[in-house]
C-alpha atoms as a PDB file:
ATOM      1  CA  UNK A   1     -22.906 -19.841  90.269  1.00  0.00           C
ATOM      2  CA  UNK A   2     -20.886 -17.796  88.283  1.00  0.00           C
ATOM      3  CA  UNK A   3     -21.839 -14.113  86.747  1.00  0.00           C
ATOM      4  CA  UNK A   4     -23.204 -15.561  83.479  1.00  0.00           C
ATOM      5  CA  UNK A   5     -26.515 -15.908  84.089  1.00  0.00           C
ATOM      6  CA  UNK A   6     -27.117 -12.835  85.802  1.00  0.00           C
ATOM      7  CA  UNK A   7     -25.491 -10.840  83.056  1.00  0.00           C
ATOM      8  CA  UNK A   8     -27.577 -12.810  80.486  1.00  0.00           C
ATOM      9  CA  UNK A   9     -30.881 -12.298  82.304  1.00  0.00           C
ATOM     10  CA  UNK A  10     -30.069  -8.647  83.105  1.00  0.00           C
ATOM     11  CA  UNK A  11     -29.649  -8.680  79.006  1.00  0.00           C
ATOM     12  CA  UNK A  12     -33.184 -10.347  78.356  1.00  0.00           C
ATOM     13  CA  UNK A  13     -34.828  -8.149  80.635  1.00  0.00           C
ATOM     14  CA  UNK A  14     -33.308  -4.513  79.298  1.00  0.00           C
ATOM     15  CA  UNK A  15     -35.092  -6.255  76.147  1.00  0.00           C
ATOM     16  CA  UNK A  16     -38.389  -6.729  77.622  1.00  0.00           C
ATOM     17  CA  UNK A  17     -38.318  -3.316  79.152  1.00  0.00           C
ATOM     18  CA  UNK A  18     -37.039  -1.969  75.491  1.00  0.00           C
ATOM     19  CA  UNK A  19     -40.113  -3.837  74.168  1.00  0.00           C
ATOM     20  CA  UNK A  20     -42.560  -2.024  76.674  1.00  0.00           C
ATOM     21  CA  UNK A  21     -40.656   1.226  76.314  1.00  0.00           C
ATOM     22  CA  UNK A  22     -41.808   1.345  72.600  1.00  0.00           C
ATOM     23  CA  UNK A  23     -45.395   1.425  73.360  1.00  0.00           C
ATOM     24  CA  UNK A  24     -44.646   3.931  75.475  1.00  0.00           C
ATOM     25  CA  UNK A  25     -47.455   5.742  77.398  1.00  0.00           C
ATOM     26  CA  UNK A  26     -50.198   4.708  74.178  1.00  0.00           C
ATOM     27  CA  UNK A  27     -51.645   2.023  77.297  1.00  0.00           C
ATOM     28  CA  UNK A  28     -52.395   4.620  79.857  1.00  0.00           C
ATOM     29  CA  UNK A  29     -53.775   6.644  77.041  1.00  0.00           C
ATOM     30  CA  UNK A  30     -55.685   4.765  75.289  1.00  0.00           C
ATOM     31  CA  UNK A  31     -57.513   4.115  78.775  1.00  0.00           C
ATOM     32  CA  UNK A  32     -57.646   7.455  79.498  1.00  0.00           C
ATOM     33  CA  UNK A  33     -59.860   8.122  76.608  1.00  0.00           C
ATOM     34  CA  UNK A  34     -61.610   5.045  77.779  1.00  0.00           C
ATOM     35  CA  UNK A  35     -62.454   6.958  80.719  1.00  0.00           C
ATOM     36  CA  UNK A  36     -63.159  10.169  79.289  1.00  0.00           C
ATOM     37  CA  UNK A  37     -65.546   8.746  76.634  1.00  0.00           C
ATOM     38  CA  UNK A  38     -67.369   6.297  78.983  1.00  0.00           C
ATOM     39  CA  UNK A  39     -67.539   9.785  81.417  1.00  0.00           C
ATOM     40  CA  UNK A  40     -69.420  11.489  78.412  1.00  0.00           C
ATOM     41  CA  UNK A  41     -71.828   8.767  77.380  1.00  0.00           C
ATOM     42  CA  UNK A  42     -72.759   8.395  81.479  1.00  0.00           C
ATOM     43  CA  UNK A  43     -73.362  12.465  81.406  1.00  0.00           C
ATOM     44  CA  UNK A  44     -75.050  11.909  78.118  1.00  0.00           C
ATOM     45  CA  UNK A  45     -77.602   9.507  79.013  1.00  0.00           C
ATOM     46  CA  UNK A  46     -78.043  11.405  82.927  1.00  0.00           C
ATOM     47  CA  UNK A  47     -78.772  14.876  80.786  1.00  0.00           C
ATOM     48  CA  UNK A  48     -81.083  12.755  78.139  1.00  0.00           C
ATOM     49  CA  UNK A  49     -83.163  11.329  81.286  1.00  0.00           C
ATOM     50  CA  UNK A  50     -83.317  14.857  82.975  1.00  0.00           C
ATOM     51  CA  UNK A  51     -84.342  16.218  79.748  1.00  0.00           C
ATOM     52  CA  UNK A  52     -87.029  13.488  79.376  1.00  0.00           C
ATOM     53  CA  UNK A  53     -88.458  14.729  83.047  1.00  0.00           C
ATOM     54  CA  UNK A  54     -88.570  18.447  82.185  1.00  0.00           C
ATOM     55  CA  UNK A  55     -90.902  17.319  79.161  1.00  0.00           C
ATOM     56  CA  UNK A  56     -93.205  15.346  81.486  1.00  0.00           C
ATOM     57  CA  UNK A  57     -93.212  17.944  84.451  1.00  0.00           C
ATOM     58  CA  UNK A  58     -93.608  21.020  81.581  1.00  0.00           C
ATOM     59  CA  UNK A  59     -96.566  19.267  80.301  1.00  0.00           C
ATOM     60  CA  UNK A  60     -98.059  18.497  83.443  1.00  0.00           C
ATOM     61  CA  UNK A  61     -97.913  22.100  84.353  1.00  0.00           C
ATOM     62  CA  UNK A  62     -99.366  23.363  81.042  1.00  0.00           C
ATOM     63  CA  UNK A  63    -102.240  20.957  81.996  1.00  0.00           C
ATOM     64  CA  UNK A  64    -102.940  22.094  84.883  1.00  0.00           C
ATOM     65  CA  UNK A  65    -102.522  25.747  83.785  1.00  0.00           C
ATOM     66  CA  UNK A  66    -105.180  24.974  81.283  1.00  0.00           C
ATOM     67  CA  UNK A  67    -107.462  23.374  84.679  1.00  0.00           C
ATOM     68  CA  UNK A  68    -107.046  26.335  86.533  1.00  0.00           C
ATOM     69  CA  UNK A  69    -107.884  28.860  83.517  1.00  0.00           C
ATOM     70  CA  UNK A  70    -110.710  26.964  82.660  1.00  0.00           C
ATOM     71  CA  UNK A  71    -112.049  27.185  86.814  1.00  0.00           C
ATOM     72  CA  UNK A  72    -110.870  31.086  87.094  1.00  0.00           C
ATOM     73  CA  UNK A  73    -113.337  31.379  84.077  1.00  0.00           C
ATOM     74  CA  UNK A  74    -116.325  29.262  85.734  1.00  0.00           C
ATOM     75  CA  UNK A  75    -115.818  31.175  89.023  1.00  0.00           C
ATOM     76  CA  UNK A  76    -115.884  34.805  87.018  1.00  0.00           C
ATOM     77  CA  UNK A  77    -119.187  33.290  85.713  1.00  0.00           C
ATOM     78  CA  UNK A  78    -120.292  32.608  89.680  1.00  0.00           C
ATOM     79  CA  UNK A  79    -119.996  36.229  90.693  1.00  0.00           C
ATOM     80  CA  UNK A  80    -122.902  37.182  88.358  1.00  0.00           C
ATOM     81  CA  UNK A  81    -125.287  34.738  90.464  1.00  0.00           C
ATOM     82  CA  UNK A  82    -124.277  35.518  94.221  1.00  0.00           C
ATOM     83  CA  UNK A  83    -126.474  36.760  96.444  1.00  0.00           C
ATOM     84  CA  UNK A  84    -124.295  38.370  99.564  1.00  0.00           C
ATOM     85  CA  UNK A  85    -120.764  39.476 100.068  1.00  0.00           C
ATOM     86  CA  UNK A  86    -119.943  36.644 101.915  1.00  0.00           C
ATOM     87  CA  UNK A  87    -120.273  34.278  98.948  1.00  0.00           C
ATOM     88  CA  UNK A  88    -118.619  37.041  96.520  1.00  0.00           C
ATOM     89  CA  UNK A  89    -115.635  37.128  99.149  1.00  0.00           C
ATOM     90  CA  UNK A  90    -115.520  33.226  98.969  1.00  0.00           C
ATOM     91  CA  UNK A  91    -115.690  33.513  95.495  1.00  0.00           C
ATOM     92  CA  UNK A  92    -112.671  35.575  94.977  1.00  0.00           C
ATOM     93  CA  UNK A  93    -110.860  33.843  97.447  1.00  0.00           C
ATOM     94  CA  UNK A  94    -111.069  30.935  95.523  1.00  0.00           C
ATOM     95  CA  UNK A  95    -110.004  32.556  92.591  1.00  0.00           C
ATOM     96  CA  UNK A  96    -106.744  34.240  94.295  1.00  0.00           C
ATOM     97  CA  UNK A  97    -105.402  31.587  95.370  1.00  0.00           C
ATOM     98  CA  UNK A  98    -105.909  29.582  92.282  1.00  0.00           C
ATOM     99  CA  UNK A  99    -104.084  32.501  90.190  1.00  0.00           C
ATOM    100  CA  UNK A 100    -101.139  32.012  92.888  1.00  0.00           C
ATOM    101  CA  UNK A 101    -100.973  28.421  92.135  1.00  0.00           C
ATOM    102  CA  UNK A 102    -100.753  29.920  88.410  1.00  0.00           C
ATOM    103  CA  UNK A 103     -98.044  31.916  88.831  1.00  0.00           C
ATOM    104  CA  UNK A 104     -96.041  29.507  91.063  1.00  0.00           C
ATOM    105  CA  UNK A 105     -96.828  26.882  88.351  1.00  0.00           C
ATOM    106  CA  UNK A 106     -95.346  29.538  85.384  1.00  0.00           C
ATOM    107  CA  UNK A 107     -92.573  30.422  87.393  1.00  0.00           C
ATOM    108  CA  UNK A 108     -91.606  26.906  87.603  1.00  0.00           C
ATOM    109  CA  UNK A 109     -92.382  26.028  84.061  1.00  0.00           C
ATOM    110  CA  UNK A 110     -90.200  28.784  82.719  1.00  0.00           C
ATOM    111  CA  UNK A 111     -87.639  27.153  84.945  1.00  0.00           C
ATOM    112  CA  UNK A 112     -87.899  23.907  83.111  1.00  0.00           C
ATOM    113  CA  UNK A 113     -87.740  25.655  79.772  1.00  0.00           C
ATOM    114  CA  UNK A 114     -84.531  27.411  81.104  1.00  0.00           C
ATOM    115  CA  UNK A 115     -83.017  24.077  82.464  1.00  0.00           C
ATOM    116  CA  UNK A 116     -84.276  22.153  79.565  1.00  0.00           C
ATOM    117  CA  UNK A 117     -82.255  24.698  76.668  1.00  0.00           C
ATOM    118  CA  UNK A 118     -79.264  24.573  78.860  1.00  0.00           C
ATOM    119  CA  UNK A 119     -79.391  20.862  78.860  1.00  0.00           C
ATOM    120  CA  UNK A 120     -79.987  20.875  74.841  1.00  0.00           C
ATOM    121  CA  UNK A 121     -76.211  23.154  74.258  1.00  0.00           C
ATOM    122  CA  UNK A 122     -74.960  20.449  77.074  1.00  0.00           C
ATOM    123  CA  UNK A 123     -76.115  17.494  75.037  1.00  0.00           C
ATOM    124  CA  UNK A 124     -74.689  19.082  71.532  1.00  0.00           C
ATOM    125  CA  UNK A 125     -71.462  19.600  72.688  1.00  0.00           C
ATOM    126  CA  UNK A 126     -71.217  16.624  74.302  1.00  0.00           C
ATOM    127  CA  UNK A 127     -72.527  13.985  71.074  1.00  0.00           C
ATOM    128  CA  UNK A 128     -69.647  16.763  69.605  1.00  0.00           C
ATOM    129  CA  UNK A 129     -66.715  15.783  71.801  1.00  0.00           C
ATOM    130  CA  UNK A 130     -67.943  12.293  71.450  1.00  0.00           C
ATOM    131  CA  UNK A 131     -67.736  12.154  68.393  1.00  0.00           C
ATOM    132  CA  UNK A 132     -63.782  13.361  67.644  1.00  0.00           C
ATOM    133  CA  UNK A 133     -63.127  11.510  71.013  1.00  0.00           C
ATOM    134  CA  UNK A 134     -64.787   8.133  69.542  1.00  0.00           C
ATOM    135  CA  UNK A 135     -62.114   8.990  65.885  1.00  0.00           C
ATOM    136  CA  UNK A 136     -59.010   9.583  68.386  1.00  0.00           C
ATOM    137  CA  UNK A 137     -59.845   6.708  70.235  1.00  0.00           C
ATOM    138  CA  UNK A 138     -59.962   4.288  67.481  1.00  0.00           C
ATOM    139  CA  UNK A 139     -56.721   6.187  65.838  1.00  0.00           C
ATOM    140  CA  UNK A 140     -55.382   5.017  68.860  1.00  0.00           C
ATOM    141  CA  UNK A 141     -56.667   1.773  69.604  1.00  0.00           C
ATOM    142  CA  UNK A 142     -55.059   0.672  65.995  1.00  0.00           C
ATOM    143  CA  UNK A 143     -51.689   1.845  66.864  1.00  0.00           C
ATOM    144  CA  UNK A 144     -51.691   0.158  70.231  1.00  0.00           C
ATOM    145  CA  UNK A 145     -53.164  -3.185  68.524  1.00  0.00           C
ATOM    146  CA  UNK A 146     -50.498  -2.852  65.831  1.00  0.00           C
ATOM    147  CA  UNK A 147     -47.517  -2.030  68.116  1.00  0.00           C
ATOM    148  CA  UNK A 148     -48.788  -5.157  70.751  1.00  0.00           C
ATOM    149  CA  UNK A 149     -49.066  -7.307  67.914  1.00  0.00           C
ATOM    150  CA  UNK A 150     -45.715  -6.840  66.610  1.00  0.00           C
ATOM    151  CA  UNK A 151     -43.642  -7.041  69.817  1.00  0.00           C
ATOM    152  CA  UNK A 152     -45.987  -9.974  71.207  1.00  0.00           C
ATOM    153  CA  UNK A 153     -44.016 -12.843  69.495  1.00  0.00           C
ATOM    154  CA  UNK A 154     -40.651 -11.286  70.550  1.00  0.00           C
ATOM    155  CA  UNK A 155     -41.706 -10.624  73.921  1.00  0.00           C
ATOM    156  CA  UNK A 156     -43.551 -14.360  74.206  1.00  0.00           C
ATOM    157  CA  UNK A 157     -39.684 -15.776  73.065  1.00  0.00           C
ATOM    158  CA  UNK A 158     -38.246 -13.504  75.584  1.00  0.00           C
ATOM    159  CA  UNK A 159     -39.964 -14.396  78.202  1.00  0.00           C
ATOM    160  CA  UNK A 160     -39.711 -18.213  77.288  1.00  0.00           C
ATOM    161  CA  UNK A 161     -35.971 -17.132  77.747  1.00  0.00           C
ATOM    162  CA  UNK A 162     -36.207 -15.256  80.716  1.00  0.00           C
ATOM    163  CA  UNK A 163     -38.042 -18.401  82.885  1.00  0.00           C
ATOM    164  CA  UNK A 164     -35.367 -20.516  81.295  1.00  0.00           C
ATOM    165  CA  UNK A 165     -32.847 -18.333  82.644  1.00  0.00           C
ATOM    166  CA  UNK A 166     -34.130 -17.711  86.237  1.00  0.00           C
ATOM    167  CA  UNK A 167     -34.689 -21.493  86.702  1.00  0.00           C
ATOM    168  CA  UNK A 168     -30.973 -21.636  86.206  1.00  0.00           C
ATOM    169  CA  UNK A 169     -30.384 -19.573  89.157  1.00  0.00           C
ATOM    170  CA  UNK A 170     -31.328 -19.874  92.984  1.00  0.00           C
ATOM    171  CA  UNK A 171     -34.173 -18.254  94.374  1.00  0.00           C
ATOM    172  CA  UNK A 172     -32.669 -15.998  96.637  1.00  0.00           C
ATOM    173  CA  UNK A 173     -30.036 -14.411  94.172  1.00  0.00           C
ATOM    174  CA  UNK A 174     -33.339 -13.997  91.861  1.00  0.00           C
ATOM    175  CA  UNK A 175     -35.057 -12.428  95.020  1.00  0.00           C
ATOM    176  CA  UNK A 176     -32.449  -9.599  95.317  1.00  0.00           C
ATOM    177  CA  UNK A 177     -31.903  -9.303  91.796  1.00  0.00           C
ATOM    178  CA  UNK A 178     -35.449  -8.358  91.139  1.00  0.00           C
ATOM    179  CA  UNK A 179     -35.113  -5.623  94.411  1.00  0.00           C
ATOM    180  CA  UNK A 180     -32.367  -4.567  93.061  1.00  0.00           C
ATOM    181  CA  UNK A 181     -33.776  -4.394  89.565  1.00  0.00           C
ATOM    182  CA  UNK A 182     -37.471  -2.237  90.130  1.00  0.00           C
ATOM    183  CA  UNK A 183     -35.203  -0.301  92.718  1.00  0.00           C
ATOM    184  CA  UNK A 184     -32.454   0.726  89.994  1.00  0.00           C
ATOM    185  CA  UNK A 185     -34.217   1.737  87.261  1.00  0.00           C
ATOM    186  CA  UNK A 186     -33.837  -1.680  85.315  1.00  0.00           C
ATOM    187  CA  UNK A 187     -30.490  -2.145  86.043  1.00  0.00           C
ATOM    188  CA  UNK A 188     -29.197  -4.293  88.540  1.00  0.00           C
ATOM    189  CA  UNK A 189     -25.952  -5.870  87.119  1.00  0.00           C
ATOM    190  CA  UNK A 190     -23.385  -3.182  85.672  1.00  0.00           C
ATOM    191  CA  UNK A 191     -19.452  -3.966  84.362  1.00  0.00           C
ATOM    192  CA  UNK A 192     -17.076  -2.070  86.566  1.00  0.00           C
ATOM    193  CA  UNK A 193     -15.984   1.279  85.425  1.00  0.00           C
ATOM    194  CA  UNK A 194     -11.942   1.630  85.832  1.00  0.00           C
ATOM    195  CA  UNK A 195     -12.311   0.982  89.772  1.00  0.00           C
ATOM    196  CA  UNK A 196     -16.119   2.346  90.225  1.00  0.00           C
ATOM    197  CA  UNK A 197     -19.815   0.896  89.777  1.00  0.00           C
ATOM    198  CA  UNK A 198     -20.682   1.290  86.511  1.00  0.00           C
ATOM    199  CA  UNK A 199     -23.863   1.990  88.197  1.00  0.00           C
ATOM    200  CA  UNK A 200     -23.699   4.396  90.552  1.00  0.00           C
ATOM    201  CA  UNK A 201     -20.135   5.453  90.242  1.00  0.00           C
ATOM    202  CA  UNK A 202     -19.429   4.638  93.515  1.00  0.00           C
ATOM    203  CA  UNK A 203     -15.474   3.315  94.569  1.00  0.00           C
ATOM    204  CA  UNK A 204     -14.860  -0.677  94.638  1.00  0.00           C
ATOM    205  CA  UNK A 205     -12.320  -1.927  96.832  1.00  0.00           C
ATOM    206  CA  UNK A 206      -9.072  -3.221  95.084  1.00  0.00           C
ATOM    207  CA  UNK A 207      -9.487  -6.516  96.732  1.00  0.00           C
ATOM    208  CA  UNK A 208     -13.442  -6.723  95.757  1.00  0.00           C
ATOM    209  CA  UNK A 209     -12.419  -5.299  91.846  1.00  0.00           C
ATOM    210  CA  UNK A 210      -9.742  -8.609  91.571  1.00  0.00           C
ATOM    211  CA  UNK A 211     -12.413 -11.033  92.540  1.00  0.00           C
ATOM    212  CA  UNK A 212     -14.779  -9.440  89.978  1.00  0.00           C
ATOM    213  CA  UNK A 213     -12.623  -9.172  87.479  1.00  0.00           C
ATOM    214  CA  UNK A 214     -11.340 -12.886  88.355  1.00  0.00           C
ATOM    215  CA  UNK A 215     -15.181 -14.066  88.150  1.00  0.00           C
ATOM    216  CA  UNK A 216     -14.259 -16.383  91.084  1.00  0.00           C
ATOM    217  CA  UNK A 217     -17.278 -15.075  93.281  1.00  0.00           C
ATOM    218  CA  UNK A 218     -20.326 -13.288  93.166  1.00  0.00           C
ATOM    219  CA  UNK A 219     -20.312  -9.119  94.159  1.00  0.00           C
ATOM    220  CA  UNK A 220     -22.200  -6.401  94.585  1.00  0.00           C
ATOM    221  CA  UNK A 221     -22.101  -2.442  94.801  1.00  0.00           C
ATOM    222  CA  UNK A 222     -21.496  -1.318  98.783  1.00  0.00           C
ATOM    223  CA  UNK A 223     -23.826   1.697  97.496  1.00  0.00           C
ATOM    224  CA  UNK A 224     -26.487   1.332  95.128  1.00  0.00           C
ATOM    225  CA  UNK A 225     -26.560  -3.285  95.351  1.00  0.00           C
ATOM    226  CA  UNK A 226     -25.957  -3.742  91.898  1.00  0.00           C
ATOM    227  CA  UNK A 227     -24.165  -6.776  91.316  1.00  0.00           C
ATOM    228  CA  UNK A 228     -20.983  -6.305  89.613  1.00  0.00           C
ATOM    229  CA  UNK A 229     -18.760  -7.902  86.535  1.00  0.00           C
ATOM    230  CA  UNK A 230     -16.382  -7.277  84.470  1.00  0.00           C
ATOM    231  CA  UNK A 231     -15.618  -7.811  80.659  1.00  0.00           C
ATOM    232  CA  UNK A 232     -12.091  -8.261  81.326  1.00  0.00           C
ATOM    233  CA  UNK A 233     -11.374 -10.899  83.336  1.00  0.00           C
ATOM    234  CA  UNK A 234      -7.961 -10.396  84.928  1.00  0.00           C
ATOM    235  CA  UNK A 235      -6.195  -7.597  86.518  1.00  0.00           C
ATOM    236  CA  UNK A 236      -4.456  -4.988  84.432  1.00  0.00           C
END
């Protein structure tokens, strides 16, 4: 097999990676913001919920605030009827501890109140950054659609070309040039430079440079495995 092939499949794929280069990193960006948004709109609806629960746990408290007013009141009544200090003591007993439960309850209801007007600035900012994050991503989202849809029929044809081409050459050659390939940056066949890898810069042989230039067998860089060719194909 001579260099042909390899040179014209190292030519469609420095295409294809041209072709991906030009979206550059809009992918990984638009699914960044992706992320981000569907991060917001999961806080959102968590903040929403706990929101929801303060209101039901406030108003539960209120209601029993109102319970234990209303008993405090009915037990003030009872001390005008006892008869003996050990039912006035019971009495006011009852009532302490139901004013502690009071307080506790307050305490605890302010807390909600607290929680529940952090959790309002929280949800504000958030439907806020939702919203210019929702605009960017669709800004976005066109130029990725637009840029996708006009390098897909180039990139189809290329690849078309590329299988064509790889079919053309034997599985193991294919094997290495692909290592070679991810391992070199997208490069993996190079023309000599004077006596050097155009690819790494490294030295060729004299004997090695004559058979490359000569395109009488296939070669590749001692140093970096790039396979090697040469546009001129005999010895100056």
């Amino acid at each position: 097999m001579s260099m042909e092939k390899l040179i014209e499949l190292q030519g469609i794929d420095t295409k294809l990676r041209d072709l991906n280069d030009l979206l550059g990193d809009l992918p990984s960006k638009v699914d960044e913001l992706n992320q981000q948004e569907e991060s917001i709109k999961n806080s959102l609806v968590e903040n929403i919920e706990r929101m929801k629960e303060l209101e039901v746990e406030s108003h539960k408290g209120e209601v029993r605030i109102a319970e234990i007013n209303d008993k405090v009141n009915k037990l003030k009544d009872q001390l005008f009827l006892v008869t003996n200090n050990k039912q006035y003591d019971a009495l006011m007993h009852e009532m302490d501890h139901m004013k502690e439960e009071r307080t506790t309850i307050e305490t605890e209801t302010f807390s909600f109140l607290e929680e529940k007007e952090t959790l309002t600035e929280s949800v504000e900012t958030m439907e806020s950054e939702l919203g210019s994050l929702s605009n960017d991503l669709t800004v976005r989202r066109e130029k990725l659609e637009s840029a996708i849809s006009d390098s897909a029929e180039e990139k189809s044809i290329l690849e078309q070309q590329r299988s064509e081409q790889v079919n053309g050459i034997d599985l193991n050659t294919v094997s290495i040039y692909n290592r070679v390939f991810e391992a070199r940056d997208g490069l993996a066949v190079v023309n000599l430079s004077g006596n050097g890898c155009g690819g790494c810069g490294a030295h060729i042989p004299m004997q090695k440079v004559t058979e490359v230039r000569a395109n009488t067998t296939i070669h590749r860089c001692d140093v970096c495995g790039r396979f090697l060719y040469s546009e001129n194909n005999s010895v100056n």
